[in-house]
Every structure is written in C-alpha cells, then in structure tokens.
PDB file of N, CA and C in Angstrom:
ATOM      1  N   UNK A   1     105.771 102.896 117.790  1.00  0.00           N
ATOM      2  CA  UNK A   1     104.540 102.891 118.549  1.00  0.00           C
ATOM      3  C   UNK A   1     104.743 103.640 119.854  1.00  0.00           C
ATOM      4  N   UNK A   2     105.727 103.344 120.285  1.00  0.00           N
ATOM      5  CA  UNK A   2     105.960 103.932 121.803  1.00  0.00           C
ATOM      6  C   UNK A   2     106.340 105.557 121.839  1.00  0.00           C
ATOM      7  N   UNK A   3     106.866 105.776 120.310  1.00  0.00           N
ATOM      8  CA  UNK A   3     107.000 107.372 120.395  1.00  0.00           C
ATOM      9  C   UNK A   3     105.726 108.260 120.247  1.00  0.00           C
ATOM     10  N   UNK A   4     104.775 107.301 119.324  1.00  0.00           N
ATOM     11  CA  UNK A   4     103.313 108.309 118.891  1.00  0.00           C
ATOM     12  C   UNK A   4     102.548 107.924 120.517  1.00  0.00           C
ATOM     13  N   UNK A   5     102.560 107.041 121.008  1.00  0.00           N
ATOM     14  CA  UNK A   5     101.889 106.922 122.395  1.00  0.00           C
ATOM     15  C   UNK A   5     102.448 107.887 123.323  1.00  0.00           C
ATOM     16  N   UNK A   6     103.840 108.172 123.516  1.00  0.00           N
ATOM     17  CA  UNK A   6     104.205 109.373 124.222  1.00  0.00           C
ATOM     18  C   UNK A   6     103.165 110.378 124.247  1.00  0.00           C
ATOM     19  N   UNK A   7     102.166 110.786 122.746  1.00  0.00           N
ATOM     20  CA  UNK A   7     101.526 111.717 123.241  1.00  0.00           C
ATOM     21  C   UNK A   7     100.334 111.700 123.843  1.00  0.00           C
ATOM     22  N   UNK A   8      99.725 110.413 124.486  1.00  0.00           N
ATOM     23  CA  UNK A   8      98.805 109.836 125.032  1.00  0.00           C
ATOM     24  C   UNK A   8      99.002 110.027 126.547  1.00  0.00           C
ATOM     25  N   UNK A   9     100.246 109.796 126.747  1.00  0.00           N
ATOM     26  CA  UNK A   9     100.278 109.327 128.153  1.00  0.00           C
ATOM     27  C   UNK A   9     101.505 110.285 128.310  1.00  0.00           C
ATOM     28  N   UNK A  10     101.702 111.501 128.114  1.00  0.00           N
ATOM     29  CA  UNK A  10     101.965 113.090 128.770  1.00  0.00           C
ATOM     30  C   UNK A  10     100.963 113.200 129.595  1.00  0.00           C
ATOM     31  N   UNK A  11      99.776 113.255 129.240  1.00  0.00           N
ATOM     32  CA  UNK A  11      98.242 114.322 129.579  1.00  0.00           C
ATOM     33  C   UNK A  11      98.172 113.648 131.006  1.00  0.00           C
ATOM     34  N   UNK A  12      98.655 114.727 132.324  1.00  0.00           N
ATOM     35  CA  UNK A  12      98.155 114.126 133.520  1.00  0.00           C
ATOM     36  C   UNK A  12      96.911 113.421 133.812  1.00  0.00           C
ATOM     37  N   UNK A  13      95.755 113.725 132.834  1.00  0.00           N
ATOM     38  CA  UNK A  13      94.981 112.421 133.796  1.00  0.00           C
ATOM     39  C   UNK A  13      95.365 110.868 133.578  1.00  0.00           C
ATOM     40  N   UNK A  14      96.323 110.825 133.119  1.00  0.00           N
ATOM     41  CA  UNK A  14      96.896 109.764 132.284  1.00  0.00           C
ATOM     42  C   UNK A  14      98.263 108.984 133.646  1.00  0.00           C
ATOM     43  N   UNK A  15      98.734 110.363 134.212  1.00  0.00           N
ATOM     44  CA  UNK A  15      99.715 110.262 135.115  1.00  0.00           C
ATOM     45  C   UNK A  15     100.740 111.104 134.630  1.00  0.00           C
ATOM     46  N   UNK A  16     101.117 111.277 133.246  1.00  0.00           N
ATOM     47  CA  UNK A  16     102.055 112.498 132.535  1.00  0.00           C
ATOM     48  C   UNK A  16     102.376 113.901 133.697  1.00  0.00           C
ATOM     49  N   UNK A  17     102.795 113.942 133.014  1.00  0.00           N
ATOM     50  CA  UNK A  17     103.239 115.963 133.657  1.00  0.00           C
ATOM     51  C   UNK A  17     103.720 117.053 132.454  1.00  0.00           C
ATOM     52  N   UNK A  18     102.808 117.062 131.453  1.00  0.00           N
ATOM     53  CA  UNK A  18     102.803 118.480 130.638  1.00  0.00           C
ATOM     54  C   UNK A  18     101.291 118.636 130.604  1.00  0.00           C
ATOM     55  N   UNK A  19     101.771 120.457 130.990  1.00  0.00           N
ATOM     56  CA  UNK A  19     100.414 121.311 130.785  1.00  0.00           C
ATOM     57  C   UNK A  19     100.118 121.891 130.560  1.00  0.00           C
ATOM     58  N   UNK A  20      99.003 122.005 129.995  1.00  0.00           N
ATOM     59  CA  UNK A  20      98.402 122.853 128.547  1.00  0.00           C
ATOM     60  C   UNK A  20      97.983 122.324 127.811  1.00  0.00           C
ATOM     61  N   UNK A  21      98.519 120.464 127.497  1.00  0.00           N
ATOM     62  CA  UNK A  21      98.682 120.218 126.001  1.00  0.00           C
ATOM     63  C   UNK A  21      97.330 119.089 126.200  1.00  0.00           C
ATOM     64  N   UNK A  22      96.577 118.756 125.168  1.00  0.00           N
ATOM     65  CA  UNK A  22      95.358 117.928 124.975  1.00  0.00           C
ATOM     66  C   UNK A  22      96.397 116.707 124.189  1.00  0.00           C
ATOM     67  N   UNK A  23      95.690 115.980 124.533  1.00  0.00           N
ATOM     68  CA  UNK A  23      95.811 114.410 123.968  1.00  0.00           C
ATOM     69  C   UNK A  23      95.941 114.550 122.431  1.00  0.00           C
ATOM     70  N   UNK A  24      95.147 114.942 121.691  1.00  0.00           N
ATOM     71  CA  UNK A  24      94.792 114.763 119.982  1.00  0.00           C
ATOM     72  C   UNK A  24      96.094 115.587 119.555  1.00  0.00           C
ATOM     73  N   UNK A  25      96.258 117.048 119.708  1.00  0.00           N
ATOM     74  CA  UNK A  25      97.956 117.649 119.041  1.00  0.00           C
ATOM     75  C   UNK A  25      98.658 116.994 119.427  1.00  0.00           C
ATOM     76  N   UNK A  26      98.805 116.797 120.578  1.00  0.00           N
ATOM     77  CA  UNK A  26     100.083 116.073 120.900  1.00  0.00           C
ATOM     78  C   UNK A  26     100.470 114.771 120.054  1.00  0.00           C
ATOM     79  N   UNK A  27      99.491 113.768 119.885  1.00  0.00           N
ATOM     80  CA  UNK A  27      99.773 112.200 119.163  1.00  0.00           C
ATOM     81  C   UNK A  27     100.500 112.786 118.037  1.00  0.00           C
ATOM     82  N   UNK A  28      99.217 113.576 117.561  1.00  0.00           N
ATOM     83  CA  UNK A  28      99.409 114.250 116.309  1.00  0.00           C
ATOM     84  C   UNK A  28     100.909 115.201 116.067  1.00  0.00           C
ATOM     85  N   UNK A  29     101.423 115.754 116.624  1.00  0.00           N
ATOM     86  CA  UNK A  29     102.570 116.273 116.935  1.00  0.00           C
ATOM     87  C   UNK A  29     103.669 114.814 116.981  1.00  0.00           C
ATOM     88  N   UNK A  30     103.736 113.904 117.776  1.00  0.00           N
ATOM     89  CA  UNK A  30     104.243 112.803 117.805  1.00  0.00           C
ATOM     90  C   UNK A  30     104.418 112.011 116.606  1.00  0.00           C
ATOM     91  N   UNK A  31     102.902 111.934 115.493  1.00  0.00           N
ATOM     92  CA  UNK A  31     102.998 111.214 114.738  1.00  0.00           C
ATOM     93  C   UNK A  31     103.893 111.806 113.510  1.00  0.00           C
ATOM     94  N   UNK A  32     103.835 113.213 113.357  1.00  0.00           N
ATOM     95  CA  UNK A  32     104.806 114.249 112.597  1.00  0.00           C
ATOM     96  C   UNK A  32     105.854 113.640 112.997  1.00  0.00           C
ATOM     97  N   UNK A  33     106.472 113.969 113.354  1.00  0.00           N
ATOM     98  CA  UNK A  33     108.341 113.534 114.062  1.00  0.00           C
ATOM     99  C   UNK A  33     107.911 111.887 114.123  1.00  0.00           C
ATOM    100  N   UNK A  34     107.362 111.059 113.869  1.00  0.00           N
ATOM    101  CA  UNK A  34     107.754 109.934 113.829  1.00  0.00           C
ATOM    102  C   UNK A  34     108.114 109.680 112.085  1.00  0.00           C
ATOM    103  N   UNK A  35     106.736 110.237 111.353  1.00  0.00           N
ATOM    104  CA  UNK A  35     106.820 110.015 109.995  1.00  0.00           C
ATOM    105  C   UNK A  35     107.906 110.702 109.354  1.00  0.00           C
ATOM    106  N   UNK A  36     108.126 112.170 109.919  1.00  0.00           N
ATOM    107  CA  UNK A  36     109.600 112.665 109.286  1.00  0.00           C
ATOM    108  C   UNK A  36     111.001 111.605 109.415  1.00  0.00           C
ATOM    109  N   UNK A  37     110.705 111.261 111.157  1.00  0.00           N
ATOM    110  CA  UNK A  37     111.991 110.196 111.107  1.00  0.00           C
ATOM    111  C   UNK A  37     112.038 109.449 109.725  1.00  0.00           C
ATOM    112  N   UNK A  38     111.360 108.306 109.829  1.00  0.00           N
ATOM    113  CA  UNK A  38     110.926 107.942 108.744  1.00  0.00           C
ATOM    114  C   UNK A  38     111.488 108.182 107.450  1.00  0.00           C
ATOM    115  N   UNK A  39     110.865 109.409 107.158  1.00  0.00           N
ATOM    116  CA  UNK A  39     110.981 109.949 105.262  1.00  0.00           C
ATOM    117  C   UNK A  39     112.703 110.298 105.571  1.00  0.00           C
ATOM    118  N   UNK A  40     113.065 110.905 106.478  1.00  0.00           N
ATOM    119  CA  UNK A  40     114.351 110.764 106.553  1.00  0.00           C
ATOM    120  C   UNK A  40     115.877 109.862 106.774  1.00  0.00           C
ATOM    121  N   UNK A  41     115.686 108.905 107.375  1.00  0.00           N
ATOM    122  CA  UNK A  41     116.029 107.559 107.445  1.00  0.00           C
ATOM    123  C   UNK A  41     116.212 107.117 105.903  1.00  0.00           C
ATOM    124  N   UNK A  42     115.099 106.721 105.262  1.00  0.00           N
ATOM    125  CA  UNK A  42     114.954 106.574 104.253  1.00  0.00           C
ATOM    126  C   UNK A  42     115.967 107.371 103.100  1.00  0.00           C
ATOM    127  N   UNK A  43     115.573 108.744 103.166  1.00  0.00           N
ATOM    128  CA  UNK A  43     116.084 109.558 102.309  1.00  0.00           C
ATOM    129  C   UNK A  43     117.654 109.261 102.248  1.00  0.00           C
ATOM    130  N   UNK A  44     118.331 109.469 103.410  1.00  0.00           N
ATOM    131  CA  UNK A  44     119.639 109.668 103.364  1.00  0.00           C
ATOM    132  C   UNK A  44     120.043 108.037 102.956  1.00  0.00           C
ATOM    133  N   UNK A  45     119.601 106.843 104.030  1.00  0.00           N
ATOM    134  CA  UNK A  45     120.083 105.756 103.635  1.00  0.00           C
ATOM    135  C   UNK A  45     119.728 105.404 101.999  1.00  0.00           C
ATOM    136  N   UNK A  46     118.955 105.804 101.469  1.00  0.00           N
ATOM    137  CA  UNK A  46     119.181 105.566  99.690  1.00  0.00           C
ATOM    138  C   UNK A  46     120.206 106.849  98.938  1.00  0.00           C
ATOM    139  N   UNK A  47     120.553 107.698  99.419  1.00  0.00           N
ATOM    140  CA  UNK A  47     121.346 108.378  98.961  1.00  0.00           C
ATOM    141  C   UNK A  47     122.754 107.835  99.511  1.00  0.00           C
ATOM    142  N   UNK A  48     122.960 107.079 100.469  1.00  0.00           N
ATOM    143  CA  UNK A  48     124.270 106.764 101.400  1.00  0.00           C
ATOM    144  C   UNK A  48     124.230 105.443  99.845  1.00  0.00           C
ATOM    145  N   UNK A  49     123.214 104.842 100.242  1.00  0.00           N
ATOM    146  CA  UNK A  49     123.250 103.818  98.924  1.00  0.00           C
ATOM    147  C   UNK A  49     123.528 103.794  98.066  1.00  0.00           C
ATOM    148  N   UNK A  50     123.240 104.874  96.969  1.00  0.00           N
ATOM    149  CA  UNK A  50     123.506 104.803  95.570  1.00  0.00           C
ATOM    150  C   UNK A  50     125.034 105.616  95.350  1.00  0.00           C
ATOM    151  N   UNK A  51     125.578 106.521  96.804  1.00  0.00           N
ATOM    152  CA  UNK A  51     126.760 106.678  96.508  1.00  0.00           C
ATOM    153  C   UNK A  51     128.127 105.358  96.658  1.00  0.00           C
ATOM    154  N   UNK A  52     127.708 104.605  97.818  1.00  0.00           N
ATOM    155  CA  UNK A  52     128.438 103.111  97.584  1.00  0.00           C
ATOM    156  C   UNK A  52     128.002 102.286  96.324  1.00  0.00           C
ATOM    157  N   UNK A  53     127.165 102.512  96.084  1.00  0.00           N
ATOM    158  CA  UNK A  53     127.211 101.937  94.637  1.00  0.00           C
ATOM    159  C   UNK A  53     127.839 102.502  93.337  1.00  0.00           C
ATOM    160  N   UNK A  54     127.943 103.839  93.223  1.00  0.00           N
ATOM    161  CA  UNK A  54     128.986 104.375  92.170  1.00  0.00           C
ATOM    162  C   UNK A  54     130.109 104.659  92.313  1.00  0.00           C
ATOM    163  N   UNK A  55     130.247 104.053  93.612  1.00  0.00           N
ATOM    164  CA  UNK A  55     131.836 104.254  94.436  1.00  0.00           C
ATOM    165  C   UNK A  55     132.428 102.667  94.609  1.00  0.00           C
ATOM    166  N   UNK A  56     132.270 102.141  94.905  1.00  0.00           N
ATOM    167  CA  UNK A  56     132.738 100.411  94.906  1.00  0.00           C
ATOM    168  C   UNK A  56     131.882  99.152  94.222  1.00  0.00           C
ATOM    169  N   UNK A  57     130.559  99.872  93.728  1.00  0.00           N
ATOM    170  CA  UNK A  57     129.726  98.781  93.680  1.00  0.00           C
ATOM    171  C   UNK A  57     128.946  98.116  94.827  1.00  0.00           C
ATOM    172  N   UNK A  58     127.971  97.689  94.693  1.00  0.00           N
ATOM    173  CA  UNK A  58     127.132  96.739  95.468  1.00  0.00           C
ATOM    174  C   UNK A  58     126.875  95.176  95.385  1.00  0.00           C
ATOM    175  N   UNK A  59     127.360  94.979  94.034  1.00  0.00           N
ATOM    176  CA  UNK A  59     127.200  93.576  93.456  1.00  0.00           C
ATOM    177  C   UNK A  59     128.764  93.567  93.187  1.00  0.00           C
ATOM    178  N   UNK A  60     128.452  92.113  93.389  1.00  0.00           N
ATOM    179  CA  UNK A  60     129.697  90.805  92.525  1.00  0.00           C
ATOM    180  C   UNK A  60     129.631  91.008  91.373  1.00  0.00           C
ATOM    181  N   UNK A  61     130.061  90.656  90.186  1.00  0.00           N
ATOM    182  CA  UNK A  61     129.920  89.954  88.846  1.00  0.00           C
ATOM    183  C   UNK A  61     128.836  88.225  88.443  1.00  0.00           C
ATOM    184  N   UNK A  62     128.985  88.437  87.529  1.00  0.00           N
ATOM    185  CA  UNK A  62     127.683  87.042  87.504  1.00  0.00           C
ATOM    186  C   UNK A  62     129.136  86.008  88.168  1.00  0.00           C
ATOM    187  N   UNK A  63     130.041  85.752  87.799  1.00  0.00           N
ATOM    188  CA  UNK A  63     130.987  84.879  87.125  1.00  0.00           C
ATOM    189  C   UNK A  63     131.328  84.506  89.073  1.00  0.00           C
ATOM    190  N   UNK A  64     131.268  85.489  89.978  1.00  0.00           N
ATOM    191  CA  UNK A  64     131.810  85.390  91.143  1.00  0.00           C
ATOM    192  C   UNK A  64     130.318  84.901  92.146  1.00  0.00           C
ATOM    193  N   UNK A  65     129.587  85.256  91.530  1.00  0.00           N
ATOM    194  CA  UNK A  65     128.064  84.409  91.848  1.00  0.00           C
ATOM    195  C   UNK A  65     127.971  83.323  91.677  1.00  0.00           C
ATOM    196  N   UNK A  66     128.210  82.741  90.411  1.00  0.00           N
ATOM    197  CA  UNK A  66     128.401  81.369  90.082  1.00  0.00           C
ATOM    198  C   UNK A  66     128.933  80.347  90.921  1.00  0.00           C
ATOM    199  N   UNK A  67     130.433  80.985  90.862  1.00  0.00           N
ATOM    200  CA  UNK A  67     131.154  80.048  91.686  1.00  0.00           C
ATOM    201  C   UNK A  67     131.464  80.091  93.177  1.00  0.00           C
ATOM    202  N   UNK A  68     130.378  81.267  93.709  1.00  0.00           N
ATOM    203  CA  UNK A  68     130.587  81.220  95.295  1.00  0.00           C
ATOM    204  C   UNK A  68     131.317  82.684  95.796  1.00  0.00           C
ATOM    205  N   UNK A  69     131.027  82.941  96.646  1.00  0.00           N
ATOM    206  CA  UNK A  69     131.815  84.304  97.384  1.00  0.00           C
ATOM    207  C   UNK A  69     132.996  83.960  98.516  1.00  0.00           C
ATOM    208  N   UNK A  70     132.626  82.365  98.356  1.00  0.00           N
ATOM    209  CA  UNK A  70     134.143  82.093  99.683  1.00  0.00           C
ATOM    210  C   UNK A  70     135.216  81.767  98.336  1.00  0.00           C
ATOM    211  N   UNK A  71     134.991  81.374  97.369  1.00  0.00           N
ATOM    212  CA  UNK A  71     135.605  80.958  96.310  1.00  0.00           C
ATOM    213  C   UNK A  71     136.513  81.846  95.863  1.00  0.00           C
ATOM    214  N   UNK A  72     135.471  82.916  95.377  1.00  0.00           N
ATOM    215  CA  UNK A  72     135.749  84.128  94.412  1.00  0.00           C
ATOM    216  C   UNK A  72     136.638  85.112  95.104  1.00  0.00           C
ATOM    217  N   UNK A  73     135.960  85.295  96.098  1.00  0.00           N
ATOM    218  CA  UNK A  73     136.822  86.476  97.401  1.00  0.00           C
ATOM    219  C   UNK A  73     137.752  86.145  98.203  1.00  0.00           C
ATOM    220  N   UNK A  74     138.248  84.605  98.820  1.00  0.00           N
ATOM    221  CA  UNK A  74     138.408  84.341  99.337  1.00  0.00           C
ATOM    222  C   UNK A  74     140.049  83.491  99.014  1.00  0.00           C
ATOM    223  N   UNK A  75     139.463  82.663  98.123  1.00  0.00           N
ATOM    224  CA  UNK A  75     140.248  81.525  97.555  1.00  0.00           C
ATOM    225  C   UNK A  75     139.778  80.190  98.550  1.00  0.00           C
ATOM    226  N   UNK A  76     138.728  80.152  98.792  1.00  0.00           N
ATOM    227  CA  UNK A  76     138.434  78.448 100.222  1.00  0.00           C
ATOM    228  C   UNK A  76     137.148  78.532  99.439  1.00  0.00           C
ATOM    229  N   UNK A  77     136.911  77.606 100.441  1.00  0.00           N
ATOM    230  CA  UNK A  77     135.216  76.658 100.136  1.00  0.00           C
ATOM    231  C   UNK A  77     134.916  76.360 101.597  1.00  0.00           C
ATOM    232  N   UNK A  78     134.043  76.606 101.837  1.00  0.00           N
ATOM    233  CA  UNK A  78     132.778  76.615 103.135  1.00  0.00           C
ATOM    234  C   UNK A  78     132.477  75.422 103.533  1.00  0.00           C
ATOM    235  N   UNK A  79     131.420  75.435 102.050  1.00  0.00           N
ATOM    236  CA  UNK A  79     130.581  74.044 102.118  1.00  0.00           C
ATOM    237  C   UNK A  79     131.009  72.970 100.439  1.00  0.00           C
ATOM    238  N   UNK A  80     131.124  71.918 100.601  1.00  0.00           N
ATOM    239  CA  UNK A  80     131.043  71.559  99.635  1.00  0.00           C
ATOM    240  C   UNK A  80     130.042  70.213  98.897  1.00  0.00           C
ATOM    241  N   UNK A  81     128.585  71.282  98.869  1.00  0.00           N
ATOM    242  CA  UNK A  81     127.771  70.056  98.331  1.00  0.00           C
ATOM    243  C   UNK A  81     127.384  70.699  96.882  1.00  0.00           C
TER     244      UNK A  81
END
C-alpha cells in the first residue's frame, strides 16, 4: 500500500517534490513495479521450491508423520499425550 501511495503523495500539492509528473501515471507507474514485485517473488520462490524439492525433498514419509518429527528425527519426545 505504501509503495502504490508513493505515487499520490510525490505531486507537490500534496507536499512531494517531483515535477512534471500527475498523480494518475505515477500510482499507475507504482502499481506496475508493485505487481511485477509480486509476479516475481512468486516466480522465483516456486522455482527455489520445486528445486528443494527434487533436491532433498519437502516432506517426511507417512511412517515419520505417524510417529512424530521429535521421534523420527530426533530420537526424544516433546510432548507425551
């Protein structure tokens, strides 16, 4: 929110100091580079993803689910109810 408002409150009658630029490109300019952030963030963190997943895995086994991850990984117990 605070990055697409940047292009609100540039426009000196606002108090800003860029000039030339109107209120509407600018948000609009703002809202571009926010949504790319976005699609990009995205992009790479599911590609960062699916390479740890064909590289170590992401999941346990059922069998280490069952019986706990302090159990399975560990050799202790946490809680025991």
């Amino acid at each position: 929110v605070g990055a697409i408002l940047t292009g609100v409150f540039c426009v000196p009658e606002l108090g800003g100091y860029v000039e030339g630029r109107e209120i509407i490109p600018q948000v609009w300019a703002q809202l571009k580079s926010v949504l790319f952030t976005f699609v990009y963030c995205f992009a790479v963190s599911w590609v960062l993803l699916k390479l740890v997943d064909k590289l170590v895995g992401l999941r346990v086994d059922e069998q280490a689910e069952d019986i706990g991850l302090d159990l399975a990984e560990h050799n202790e117990t946490a809680y025991n109810h």
